[in-house]
C-alpha atoms as a PDB file:
ATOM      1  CA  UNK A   1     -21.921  14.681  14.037  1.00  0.00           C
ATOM      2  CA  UNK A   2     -23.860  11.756  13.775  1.00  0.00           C
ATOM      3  CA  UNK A   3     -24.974  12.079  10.714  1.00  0.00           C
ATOM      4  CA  UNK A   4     -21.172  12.572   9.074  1.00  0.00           C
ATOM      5  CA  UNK A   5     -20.513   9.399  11.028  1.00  0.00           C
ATOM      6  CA  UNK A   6     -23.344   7.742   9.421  1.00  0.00           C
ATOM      7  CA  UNK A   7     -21.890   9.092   6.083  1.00  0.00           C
ATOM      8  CA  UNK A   8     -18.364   7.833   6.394  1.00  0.00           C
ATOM      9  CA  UNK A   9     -20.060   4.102   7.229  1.00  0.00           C
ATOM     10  CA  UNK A  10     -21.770   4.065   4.739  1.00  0.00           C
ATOM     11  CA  UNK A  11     -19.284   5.142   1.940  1.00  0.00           C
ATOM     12  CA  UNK A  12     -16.811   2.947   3.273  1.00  0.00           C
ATOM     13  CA  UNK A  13     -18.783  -0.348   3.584  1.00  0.00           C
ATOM     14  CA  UNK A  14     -19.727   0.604  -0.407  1.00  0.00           C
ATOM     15  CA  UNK A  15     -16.352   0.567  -0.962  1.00  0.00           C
ATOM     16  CA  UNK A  16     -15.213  -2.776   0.645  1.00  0.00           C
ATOM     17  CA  UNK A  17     -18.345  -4.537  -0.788  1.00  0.00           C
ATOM     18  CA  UNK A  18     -16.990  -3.309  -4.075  1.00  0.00           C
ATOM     19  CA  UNK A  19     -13.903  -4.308  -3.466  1.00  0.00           C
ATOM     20  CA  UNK A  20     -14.700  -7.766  -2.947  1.00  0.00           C
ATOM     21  CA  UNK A  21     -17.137  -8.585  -5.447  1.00  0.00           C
ATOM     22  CA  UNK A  22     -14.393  -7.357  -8.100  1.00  0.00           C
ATOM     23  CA  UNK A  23     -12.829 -10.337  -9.895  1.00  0.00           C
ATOM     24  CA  UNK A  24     -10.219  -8.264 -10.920  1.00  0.00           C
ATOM     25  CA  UNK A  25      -8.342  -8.960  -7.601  1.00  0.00           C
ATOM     26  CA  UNK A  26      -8.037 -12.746  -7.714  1.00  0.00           C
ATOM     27  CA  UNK A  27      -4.481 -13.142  -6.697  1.00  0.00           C
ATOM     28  CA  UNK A  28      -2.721 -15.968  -4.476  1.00  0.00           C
ATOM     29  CA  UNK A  29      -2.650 -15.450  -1.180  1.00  0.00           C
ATOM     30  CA  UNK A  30       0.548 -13.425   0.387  1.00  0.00           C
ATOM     31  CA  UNK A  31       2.553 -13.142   3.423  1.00  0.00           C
ATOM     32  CA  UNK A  32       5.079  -9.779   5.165  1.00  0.00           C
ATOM     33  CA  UNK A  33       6.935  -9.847   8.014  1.00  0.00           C
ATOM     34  CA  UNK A  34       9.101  -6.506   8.849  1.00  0.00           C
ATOM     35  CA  UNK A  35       9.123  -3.497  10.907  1.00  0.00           C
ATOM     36  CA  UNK A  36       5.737  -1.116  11.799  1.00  0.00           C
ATOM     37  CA  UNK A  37       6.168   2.246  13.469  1.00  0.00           C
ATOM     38  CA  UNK A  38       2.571   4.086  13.330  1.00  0.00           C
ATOM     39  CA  UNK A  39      -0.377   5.704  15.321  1.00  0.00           C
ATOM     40  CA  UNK A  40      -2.657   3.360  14.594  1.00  0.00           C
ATOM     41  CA  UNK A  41      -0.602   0.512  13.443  1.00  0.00           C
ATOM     42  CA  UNK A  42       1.390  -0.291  16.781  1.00  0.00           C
ATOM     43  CA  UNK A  43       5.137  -0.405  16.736  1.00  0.00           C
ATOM     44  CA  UNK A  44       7.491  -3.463  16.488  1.00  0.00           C
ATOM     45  CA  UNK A  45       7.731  -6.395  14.604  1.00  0.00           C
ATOM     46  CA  UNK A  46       4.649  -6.882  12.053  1.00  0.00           C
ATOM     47  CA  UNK A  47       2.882  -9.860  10.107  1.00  0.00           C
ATOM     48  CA  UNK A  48       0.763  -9.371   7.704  1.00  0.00           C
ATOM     49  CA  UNK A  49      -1.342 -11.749   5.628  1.00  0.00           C
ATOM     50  CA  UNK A  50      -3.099 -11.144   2.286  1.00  0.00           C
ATOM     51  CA  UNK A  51      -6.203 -13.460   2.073  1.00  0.00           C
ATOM     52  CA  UNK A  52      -6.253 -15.469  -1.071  1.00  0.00           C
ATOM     53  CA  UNK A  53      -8.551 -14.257  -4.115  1.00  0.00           C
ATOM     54  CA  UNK A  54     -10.001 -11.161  -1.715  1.00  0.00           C
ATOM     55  CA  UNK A  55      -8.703  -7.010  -1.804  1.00  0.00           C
ATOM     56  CA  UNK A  56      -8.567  -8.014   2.169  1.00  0.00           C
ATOM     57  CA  UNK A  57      -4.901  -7.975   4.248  1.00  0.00           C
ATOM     58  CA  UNK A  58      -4.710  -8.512   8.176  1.00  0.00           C
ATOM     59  CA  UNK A  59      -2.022  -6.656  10.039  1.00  0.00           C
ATOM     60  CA  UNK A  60      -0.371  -7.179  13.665  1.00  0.00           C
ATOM     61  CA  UNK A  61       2.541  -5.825  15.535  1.00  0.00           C
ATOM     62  CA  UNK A  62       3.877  -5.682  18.677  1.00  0.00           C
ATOM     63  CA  UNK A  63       7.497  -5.771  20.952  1.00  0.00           C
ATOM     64  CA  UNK A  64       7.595  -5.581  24.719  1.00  0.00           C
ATOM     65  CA  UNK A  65      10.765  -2.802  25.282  1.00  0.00           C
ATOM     66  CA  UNK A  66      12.045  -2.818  29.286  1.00  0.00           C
ATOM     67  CA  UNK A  67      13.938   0.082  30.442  1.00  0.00           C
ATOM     68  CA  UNK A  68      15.361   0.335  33.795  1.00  0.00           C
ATOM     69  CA  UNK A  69      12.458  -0.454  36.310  1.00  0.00           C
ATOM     70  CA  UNK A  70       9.765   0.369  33.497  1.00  0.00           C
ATOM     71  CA  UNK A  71       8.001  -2.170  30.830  1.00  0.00           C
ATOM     72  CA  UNK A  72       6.454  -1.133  27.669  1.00  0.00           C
ATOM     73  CA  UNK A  73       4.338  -3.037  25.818  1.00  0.00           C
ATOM     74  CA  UNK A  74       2.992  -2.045  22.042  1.00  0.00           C
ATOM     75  CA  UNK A  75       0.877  -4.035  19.863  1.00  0.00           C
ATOM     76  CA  UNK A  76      -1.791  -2.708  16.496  1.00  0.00           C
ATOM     77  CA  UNK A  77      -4.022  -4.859  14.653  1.00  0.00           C
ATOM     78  CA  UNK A  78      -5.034  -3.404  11.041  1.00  0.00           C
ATOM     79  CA  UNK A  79      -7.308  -4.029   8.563  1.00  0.00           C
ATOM     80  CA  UNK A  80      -6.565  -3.418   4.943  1.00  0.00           C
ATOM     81  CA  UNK A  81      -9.330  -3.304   1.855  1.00  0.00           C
ATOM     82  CA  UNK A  82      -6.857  -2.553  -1.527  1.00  0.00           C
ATOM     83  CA  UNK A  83      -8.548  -0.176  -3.902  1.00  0.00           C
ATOM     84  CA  UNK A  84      -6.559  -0.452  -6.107  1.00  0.00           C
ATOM     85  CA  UNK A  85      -2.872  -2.482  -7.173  1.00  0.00           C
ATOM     86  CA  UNK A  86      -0.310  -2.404 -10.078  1.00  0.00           C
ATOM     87  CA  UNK A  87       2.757  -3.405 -11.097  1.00  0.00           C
ATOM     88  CA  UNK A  88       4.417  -1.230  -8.432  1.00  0.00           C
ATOM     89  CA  UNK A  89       2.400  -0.943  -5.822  1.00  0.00           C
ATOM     90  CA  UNK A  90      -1.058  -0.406  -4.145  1.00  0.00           C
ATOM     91  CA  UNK A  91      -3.431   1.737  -2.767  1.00  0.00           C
ATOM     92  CA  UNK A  92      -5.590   0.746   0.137  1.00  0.00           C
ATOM     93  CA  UNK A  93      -8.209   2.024   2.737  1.00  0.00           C
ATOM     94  CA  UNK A  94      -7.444   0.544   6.028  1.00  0.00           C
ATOM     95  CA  UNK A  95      -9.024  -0.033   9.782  1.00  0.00           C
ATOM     96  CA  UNK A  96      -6.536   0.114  12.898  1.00  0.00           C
ATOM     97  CA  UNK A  97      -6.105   0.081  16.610  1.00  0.00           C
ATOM     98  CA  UNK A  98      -3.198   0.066  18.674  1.00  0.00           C
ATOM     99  CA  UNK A  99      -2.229  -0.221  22.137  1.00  0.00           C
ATOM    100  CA  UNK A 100       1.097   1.328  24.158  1.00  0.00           C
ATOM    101  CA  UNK A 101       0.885  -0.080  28.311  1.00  0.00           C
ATOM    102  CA  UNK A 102       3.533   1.175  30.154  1.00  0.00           C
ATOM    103  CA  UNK A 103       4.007  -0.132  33.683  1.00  0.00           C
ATOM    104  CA  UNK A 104       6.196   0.497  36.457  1.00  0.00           C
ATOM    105  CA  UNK A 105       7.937  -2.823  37.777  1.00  0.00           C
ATOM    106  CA  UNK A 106       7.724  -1.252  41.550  1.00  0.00           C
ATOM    107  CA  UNK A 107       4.714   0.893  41.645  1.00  0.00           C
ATOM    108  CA  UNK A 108       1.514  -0.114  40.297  1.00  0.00           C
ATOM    109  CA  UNK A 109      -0.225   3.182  40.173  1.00  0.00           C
ATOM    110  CA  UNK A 110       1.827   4.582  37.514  1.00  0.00           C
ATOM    111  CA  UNK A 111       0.600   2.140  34.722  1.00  0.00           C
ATOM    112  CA  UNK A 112      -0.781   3.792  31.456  1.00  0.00           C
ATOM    113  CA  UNK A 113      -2.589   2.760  28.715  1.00  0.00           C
ATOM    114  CA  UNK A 114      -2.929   4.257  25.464  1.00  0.00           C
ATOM    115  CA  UNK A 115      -5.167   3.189  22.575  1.00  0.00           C
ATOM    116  CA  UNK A 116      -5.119   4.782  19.293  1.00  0.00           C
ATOM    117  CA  UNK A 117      -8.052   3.711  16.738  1.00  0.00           C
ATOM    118  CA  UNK A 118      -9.483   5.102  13.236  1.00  0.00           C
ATOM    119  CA  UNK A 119      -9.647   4.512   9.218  1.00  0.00           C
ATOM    120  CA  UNK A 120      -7.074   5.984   7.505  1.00  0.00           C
ATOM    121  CA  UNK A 121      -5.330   5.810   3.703  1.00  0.00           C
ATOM    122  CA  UNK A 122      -1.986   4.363   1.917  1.00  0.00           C
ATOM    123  CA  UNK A 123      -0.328   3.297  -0.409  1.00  0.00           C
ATOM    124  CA  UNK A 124       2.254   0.581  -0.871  1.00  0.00           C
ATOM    125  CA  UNK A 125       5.426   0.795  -2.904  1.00  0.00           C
ATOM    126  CA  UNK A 126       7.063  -2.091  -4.109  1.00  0.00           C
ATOM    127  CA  UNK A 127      10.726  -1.310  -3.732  1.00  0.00           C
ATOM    128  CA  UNK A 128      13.183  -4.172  -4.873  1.00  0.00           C
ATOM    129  CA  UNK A 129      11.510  -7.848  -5.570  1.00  0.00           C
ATOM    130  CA  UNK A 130      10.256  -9.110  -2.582  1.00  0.00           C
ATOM    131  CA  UNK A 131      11.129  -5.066  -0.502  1.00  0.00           C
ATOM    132  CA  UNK A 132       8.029  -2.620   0.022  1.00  0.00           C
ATOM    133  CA  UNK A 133       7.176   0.503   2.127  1.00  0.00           C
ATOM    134  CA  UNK A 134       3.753   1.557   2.891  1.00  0.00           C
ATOM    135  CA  UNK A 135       3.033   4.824   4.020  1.00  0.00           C
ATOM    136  CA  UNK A 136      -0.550   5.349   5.721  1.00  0.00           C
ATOM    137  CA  UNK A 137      -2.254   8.527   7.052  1.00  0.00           C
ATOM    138  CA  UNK A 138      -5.506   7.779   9.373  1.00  0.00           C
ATOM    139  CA  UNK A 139      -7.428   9.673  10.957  1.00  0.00           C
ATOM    140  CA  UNK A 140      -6.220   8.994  15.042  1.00  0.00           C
ATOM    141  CA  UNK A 141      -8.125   9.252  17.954  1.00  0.00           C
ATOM    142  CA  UNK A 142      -6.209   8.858  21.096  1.00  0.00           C
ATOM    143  CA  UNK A 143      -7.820   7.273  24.150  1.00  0.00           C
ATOM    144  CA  UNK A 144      -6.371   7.262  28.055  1.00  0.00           C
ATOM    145  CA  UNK A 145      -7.675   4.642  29.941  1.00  0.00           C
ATOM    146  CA  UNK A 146      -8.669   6.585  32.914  1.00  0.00           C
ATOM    147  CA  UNK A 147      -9.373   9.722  31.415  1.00  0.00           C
ATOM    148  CA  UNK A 148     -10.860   8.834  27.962  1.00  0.00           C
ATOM    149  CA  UNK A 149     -10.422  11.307  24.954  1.00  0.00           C
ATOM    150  CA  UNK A 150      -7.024  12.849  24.267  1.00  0.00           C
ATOM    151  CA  UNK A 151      -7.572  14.088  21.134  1.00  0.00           C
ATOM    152  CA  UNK A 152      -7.422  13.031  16.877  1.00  0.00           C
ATOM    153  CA  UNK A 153      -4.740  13.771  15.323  1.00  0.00           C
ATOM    154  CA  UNK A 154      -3.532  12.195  11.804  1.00  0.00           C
ATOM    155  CA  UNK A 155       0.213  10.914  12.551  1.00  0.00           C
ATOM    156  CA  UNK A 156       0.968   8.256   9.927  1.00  0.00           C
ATOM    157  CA  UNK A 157       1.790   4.754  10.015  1.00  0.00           C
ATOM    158  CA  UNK A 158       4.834   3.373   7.896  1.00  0.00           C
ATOM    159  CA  UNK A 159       6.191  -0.107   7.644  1.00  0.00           C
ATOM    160  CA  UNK A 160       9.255  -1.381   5.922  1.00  0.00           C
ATOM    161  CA  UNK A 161       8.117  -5.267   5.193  1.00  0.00           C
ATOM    162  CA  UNK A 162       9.404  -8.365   3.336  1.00  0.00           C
ATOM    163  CA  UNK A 163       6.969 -10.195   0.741  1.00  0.00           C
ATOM    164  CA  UNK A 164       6.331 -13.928  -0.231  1.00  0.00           C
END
């Protein structure tokens, strides 16, 4: 096991340094807000910020949702490394965690926390001008707070975002 972790480390931090040292991805800087629904993404509203001149995107998300006597909070932070992008689209490797609290606005024992984390792959459509949906698939490993591993499970990550 350790070694296929080793493995997967390694190939990906080849990828990313190739990634960046590519000149073919100078580009200006850009910036998404929109709607994220994913395992490892989070769900809510999203932001996400293309860094000038670099294959590298930062992603968050997040909505607090009350119902009745209980409060839900989501949030995801994602990292994206582009592989590759064209006249319609992209396709990226990508680094995300996410968090789901619920609590209980009477009883305290009842809060739960959920974490999802793990690499996964997408791609990015652009749809209409400024418009695009990415679909990603990662690899998901589920966490409890209080009893630690659920289980990995690849449920995908889609946002429906709006580009400047």
């Amino acid at each position: 096991m350790k070694n296929i972790i080793a493995n997967l480390v390694t190939v990906c931090t080849i990828a990313i340094g190739l990634c960046i040292a590519n000149p073919a991805y100078a580009q200006e800087s850009r910036n998404s807000v929109g709607f994220v629904a994913g395992s490892t993404y989070g769900l809510g509203i999203g932001y996400k910020h293309n860094f000038r001149n670099s294959p590298v995107a930062l992603q968050v998300a997040g909505i607090p949702i009350a119902i009745d006597d209980d409060l839900i909070l989501t949030g995801g932070v994602a990292l994206q490394f582009t592989l590759h992008r064209g006249d319609y689209g992209s396709a990226f490797i990508s680094v995300a965690s996410s968090v789901v609290h619920k609590r209980n606005r009477w009883v305290s024992q009842y809060d739960e926390t959920l974490i999802g984390v793990g690499p996964g792959i997408g791609i990015e459509w652009l749809m209409y001008k400024h418009f695009s949906f990415v679909l990603d698939v990662p690899a998901a490993a589920f966490f409890d707070s209080e009893e630690g591993f659920k289980t990995l499970l690849p449920i995908p990550n889609a946002t429906l975002m709006y580009t400047w």
